[in-house]
PDB file of N, CA and C in Angstrom:
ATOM      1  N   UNK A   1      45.253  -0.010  26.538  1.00  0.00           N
ATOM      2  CA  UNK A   1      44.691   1.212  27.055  1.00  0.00           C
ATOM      3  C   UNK A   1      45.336   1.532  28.395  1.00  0.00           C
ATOM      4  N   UNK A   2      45.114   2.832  28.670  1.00  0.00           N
ATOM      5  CA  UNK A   2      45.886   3.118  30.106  1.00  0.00           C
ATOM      6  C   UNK A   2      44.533   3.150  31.023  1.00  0.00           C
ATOM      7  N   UNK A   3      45.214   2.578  32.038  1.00  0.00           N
ATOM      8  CA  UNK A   3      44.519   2.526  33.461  1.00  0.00           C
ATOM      9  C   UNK A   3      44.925   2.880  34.529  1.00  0.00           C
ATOM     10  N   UNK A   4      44.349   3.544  34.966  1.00  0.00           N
ATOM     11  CA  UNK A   4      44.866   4.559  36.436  1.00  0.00           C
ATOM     12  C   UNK A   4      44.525   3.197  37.663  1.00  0.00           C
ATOM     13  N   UNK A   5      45.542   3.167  38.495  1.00  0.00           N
ATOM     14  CA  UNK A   5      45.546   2.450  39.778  1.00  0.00           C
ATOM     15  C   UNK A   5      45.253   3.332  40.902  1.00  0.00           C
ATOM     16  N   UNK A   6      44.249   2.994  41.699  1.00  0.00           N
ATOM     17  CA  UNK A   6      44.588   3.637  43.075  1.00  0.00           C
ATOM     18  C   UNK A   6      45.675   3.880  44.233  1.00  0.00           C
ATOM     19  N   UNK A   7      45.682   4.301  45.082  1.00  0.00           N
ATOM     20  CA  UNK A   7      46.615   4.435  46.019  1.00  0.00           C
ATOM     21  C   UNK A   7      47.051   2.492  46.755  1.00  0.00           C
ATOM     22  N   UNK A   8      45.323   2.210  46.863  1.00  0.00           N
ATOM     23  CA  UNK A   8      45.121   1.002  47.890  1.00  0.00           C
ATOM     24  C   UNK A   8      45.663   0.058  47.136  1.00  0.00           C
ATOM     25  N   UNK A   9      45.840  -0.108  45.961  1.00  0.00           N
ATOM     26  CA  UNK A   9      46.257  -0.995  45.144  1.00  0.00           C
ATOM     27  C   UNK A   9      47.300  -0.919  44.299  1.00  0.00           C
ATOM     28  N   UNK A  10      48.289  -0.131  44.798  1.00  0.00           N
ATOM     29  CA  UNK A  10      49.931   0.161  43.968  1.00  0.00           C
ATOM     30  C   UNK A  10      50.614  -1.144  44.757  1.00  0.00           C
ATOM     31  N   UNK A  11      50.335  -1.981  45.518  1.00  0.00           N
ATOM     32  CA  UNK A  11      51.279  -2.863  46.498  1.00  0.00           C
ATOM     33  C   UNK A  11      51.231  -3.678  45.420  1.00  0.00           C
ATOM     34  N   UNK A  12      50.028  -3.645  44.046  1.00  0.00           N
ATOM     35  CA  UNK A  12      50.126  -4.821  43.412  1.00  0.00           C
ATOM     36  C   UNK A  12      50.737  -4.500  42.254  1.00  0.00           C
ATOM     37  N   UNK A  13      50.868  -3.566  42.189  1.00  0.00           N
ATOM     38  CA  UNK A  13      51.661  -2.938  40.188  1.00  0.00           C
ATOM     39  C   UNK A  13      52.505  -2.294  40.690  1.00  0.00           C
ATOM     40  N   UNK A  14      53.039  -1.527  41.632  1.00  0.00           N
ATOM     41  CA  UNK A  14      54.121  -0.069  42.208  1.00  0.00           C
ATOM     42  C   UNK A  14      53.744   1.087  41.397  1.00  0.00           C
ATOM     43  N   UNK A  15      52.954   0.592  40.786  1.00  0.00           N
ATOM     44  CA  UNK A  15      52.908   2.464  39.434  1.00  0.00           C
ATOM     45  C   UNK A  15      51.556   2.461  40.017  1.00  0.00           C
ATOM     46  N   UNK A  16      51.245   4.029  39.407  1.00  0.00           N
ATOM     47  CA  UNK A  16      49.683   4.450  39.355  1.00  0.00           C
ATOM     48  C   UNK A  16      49.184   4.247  37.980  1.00  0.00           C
ATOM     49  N   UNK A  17      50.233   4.343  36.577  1.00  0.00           N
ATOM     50  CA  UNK A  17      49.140   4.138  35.863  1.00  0.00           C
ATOM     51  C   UNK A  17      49.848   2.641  34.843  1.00  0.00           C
ATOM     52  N   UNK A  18      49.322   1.407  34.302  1.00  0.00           N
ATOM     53  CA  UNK A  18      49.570   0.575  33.448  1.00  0.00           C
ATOM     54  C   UNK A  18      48.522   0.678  32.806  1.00  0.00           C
ATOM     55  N   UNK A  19      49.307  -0.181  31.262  1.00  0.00           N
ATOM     56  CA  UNK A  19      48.802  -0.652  30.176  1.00  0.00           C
ATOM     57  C   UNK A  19      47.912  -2.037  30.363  1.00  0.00           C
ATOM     58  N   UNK A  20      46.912  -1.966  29.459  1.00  0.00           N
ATOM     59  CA  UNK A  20      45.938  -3.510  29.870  1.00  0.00           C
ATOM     60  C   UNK A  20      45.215  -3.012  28.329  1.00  0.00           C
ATOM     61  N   UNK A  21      44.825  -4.534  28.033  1.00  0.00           N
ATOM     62  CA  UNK A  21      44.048  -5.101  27.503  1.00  0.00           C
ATOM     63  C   UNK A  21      42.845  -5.948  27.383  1.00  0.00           C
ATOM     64  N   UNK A  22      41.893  -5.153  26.522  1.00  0.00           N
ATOM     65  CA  UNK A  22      40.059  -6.010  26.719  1.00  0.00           C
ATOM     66  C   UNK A  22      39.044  -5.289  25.991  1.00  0.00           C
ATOM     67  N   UNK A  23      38.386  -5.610  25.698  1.00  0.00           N
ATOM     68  CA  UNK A  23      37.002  -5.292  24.993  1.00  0.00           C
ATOM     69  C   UNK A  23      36.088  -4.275  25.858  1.00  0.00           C
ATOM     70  N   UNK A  24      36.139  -5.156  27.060  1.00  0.00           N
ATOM     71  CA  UNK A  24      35.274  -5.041  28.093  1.00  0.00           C
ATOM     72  C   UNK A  24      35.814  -4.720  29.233  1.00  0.00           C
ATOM     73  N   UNK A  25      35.505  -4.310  30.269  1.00  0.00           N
ATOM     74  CA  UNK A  25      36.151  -3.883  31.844  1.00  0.00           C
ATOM     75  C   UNK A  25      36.168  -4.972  31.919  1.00  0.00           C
ATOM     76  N   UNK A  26      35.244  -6.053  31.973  1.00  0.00           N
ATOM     77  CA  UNK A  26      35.738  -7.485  32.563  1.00  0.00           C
ATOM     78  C   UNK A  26      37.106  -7.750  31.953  1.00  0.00           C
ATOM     79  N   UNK A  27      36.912  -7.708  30.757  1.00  0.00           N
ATOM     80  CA  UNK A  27      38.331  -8.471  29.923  1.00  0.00           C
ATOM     81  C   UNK A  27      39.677  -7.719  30.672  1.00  0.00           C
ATOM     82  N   UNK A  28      39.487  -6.680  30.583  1.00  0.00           N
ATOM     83  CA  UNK A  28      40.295  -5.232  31.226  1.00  0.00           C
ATOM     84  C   UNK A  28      40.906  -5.962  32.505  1.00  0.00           C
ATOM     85  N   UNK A  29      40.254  -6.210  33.726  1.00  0.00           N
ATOM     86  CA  UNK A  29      40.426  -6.742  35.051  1.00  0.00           C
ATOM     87  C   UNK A  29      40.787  -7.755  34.790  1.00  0.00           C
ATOM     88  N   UNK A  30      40.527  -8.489  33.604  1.00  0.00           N
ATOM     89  CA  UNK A  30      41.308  -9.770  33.548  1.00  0.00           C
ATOM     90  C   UNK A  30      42.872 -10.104  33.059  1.00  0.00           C
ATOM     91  N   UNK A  31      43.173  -9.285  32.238  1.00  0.00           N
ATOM     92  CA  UNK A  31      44.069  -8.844  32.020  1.00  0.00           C
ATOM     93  C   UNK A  31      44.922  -8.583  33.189  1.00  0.00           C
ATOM     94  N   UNK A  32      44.608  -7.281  34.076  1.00  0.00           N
ATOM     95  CA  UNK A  32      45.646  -6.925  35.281  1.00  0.00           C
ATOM     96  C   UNK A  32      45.638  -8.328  35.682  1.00  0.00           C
ATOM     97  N   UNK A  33      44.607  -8.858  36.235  1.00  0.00           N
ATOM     98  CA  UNK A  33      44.651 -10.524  37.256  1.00  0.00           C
ATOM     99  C   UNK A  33      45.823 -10.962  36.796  1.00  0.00           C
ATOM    100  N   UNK A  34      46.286 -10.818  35.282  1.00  0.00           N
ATOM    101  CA  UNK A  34      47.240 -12.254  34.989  1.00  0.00           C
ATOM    102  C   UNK A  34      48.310 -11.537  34.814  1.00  0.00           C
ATOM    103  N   UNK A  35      48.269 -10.046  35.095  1.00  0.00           N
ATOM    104  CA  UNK A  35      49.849  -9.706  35.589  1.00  0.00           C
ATOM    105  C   UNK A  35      50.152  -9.469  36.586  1.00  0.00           C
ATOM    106  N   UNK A  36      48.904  -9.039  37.649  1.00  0.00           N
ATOM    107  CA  UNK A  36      48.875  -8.557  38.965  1.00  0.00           C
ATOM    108  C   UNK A  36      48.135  -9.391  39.603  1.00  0.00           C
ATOM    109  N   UNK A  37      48.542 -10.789  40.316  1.00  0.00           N
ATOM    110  CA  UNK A  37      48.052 -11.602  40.658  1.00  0.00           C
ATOM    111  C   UNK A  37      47.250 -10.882  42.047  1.00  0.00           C
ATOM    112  N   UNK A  38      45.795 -11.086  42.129  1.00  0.00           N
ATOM    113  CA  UNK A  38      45.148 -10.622  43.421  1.00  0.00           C
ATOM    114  C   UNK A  38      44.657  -9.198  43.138  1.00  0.00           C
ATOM    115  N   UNK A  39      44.743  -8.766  42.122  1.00  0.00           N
ATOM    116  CA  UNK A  39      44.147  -7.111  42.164  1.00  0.00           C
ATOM    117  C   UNK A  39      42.647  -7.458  41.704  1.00  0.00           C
ATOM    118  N   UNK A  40      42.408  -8.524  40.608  1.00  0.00           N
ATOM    119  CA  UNK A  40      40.681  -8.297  40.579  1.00  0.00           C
ATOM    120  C   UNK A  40      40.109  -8.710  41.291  1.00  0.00           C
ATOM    121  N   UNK A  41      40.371  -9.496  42.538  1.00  0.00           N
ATOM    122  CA  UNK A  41      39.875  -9.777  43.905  1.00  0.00           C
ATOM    123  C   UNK A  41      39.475  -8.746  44.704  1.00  0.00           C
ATOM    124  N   UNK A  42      40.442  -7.738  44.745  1.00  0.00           N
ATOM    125  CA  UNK A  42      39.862  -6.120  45.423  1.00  0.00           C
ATOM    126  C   UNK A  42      39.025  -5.480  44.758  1.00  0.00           C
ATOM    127  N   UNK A  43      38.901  -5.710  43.737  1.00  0.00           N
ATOM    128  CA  UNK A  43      37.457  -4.641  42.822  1.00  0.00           C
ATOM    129  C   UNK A  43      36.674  -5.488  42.396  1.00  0.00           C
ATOM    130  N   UNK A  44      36.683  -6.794  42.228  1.00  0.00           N
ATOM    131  CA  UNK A  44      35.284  -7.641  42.164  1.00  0.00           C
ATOM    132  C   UNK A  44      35.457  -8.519  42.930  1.00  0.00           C
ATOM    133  N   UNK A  45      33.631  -8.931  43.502  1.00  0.00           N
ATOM    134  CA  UNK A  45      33.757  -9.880  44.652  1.00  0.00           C
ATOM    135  C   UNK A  45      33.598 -11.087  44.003  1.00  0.00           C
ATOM    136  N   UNK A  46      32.940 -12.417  44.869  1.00  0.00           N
ATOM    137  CA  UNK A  46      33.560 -13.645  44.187  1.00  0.00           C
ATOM    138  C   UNK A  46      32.318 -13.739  43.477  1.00  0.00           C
ATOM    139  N   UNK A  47      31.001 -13.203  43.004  1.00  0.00           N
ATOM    140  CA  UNK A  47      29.961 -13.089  42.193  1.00  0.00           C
ATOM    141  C   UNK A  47      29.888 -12.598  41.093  1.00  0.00           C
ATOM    142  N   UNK A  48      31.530 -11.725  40.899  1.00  0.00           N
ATOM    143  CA  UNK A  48      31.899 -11.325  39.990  1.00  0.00           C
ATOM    144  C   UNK A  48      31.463 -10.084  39.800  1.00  0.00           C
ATOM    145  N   UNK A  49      30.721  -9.393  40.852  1.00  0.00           N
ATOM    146  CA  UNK A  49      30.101  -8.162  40.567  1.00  0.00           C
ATOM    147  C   UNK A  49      31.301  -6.795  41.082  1.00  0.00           C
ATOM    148  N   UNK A  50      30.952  -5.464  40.860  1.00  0.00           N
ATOM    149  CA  UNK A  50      31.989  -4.634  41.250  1.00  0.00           C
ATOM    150  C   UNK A  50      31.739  -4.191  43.380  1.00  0.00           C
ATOM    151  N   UNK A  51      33.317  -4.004  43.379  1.00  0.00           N
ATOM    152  CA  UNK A  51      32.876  -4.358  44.780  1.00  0.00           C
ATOM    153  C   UNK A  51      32.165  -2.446  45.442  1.00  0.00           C
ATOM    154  N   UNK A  52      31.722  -2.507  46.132  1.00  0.00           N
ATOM    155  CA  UNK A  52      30.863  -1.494  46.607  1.00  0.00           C
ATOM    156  C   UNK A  52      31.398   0.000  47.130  1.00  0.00           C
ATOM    157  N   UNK A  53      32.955  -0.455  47.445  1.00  0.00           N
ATOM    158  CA  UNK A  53      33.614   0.965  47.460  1.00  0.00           C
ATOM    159  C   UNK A  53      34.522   1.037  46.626  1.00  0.00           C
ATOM    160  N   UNK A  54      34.869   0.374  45.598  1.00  0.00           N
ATOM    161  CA  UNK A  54      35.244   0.790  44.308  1.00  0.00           C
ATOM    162  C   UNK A  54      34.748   1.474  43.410  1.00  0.00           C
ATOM    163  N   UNK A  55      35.288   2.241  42.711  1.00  0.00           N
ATOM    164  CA  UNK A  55      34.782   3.132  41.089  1.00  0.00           C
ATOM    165  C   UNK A  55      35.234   3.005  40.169  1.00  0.00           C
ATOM    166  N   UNK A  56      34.546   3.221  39.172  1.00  0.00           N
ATOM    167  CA  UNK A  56      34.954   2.711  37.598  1.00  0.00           C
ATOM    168  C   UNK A  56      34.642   3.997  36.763  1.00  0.00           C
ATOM    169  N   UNK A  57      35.614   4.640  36.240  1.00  0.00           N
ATOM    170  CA  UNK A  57      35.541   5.373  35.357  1.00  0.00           C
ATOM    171  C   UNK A  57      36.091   5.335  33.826  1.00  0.00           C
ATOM    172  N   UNK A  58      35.300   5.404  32.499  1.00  0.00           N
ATOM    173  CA  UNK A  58      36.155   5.332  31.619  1.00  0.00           C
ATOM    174  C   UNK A  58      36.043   6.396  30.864  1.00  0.00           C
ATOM    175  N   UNK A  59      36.904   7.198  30.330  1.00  0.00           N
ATOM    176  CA  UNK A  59      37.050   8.162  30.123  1.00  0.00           C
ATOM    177  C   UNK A  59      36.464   9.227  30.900  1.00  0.00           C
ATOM    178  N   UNK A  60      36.752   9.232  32.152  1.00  0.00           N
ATOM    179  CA  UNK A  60      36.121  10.541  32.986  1.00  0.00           C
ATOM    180  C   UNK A  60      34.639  10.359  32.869  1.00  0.00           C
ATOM    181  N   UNK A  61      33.824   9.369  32.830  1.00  0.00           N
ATOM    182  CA  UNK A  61      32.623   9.089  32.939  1.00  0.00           C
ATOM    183  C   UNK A  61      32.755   7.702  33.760  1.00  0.00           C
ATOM    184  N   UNK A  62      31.326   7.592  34.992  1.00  0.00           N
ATOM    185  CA  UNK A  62      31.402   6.458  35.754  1.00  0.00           C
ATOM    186  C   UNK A  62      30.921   5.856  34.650  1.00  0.00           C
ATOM    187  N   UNK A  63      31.336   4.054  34.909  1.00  0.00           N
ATOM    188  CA  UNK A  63      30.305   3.299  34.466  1.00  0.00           C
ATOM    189  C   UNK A  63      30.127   1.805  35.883  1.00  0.00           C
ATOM    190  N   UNK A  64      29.079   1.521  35.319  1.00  0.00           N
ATOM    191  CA  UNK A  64      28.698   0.372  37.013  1.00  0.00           C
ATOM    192  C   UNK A  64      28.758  -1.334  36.166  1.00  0.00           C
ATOM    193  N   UNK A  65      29.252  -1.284  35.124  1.00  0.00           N
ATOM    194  CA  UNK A  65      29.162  -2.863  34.777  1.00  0.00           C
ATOM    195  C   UNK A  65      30.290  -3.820  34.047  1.00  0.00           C
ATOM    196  N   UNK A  66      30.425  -4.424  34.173  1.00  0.00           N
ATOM    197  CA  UNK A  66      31.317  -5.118  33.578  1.00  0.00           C
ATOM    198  C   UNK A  66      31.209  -5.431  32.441  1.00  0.00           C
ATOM    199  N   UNK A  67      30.373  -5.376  31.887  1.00  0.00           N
ATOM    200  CA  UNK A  67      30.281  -5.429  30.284  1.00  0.00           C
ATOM    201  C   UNK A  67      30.363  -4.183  29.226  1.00  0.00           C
ATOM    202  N   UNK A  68      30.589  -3.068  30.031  1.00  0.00           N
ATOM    203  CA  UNK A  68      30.933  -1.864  28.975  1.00  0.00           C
ATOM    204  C   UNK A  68      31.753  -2.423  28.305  1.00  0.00           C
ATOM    205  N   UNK A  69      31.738  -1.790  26.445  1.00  0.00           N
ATOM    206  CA  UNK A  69      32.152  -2.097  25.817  1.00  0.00           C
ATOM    207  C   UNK A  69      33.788  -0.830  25.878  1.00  0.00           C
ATOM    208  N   UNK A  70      34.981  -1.622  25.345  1.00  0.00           N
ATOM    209  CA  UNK A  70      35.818  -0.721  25.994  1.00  0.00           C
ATOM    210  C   UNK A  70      36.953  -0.684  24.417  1.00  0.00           C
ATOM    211  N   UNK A  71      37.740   0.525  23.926  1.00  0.00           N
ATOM    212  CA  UNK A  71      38.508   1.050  22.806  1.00  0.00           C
ATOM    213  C   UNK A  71      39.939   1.147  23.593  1.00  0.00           C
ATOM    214  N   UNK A  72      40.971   0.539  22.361  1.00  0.00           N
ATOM    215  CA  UNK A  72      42.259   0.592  22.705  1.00  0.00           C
ATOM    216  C   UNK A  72      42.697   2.100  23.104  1.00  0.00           C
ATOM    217  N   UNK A  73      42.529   3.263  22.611  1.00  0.00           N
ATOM    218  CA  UNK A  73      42.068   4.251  22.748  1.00  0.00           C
ATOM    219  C   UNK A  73      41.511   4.817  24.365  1.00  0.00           C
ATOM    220  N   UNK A  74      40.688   4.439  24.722  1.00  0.00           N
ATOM    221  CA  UNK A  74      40.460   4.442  26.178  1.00  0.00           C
ATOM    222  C   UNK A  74      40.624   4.570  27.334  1.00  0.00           C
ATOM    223  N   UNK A  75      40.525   5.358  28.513  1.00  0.00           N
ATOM    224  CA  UNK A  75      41.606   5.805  29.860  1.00  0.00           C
ATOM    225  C   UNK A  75      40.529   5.103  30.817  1.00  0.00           C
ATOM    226  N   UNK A  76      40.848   4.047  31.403  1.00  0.00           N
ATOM    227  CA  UNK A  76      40.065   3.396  32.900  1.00  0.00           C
ATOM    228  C   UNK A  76      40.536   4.173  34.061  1.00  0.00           C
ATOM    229  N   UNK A  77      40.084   4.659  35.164  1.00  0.00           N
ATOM    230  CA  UNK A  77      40.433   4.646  36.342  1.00  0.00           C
ATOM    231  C   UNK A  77      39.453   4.470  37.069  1.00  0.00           C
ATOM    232  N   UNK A  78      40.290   3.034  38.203  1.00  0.00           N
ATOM    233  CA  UNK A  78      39.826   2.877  39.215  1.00  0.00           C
ATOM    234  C   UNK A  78      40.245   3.740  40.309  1.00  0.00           C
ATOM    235  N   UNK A  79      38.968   3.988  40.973  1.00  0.00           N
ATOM    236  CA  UNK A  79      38.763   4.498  42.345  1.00  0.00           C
ATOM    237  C   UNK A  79      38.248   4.069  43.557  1.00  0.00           C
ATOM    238  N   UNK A  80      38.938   4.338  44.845  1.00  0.00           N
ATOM    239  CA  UNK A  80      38.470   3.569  45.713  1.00  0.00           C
ATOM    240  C   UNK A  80      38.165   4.656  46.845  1.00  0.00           C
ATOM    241  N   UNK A  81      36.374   4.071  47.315  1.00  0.00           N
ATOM    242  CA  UNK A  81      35.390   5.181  47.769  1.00  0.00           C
ATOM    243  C   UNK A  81      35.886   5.501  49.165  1.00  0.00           C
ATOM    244  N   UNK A  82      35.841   6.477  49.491  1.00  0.00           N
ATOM    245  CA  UNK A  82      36.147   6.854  51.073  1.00  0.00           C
ATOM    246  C   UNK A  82      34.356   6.918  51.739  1.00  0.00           C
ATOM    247  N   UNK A  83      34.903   6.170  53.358  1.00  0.00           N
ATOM    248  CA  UNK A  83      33.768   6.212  53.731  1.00  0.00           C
ATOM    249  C   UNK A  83      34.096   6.676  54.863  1.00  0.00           C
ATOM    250  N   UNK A  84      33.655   7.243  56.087  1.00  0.00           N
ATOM    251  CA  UNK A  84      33.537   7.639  57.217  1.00  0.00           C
ATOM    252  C   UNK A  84      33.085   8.664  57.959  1.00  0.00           C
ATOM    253  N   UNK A  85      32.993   8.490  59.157  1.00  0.00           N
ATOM    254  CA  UNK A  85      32.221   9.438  60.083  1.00  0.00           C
ATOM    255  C   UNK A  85      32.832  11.210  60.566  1.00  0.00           C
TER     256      UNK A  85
END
């Protein structure tokens, strides 16, 4: 499936969008991990949960868990939240 990369996280792929494989967003993130050593460290913390200014969209719909069920078929993009004053 294709997955959109953020800006903050091209230092780890150079593209905005790669191919990945998984069932699940977890499986999904696991996947990048073992080509992009250190990217599921920036979007999940070490509890394994999603980290708090990250976003998860699949198919142009958020989702908040790691267990969505996920189709080869399928467009992920991560997003990363802007915060400030």
């Amino acid at each position: 499936m294709r997955v959109q990369i953020p800006s903050p996280l091209l230092s780890y792929t150079k593209v905005k969008e790669v191919e990945a494989t998984g069932k699940t967003l977890a499986e999904v993130l696991l996947d990048l991990e073992r080509r992009f050593p250190g990217i599921r460290f920036r979007v999940v913390d070490e509890q394994g949960r999603l980290r708090p200014h990250m976003r998860f969209f699949v198919n142009g719909e958020q989702v908040f868990e790691l267990g969505v069920p996920l189709r080869p078929s399928d467009e992920v993009t991560l997003v990363q939240a802007l915060s400030g004053g």
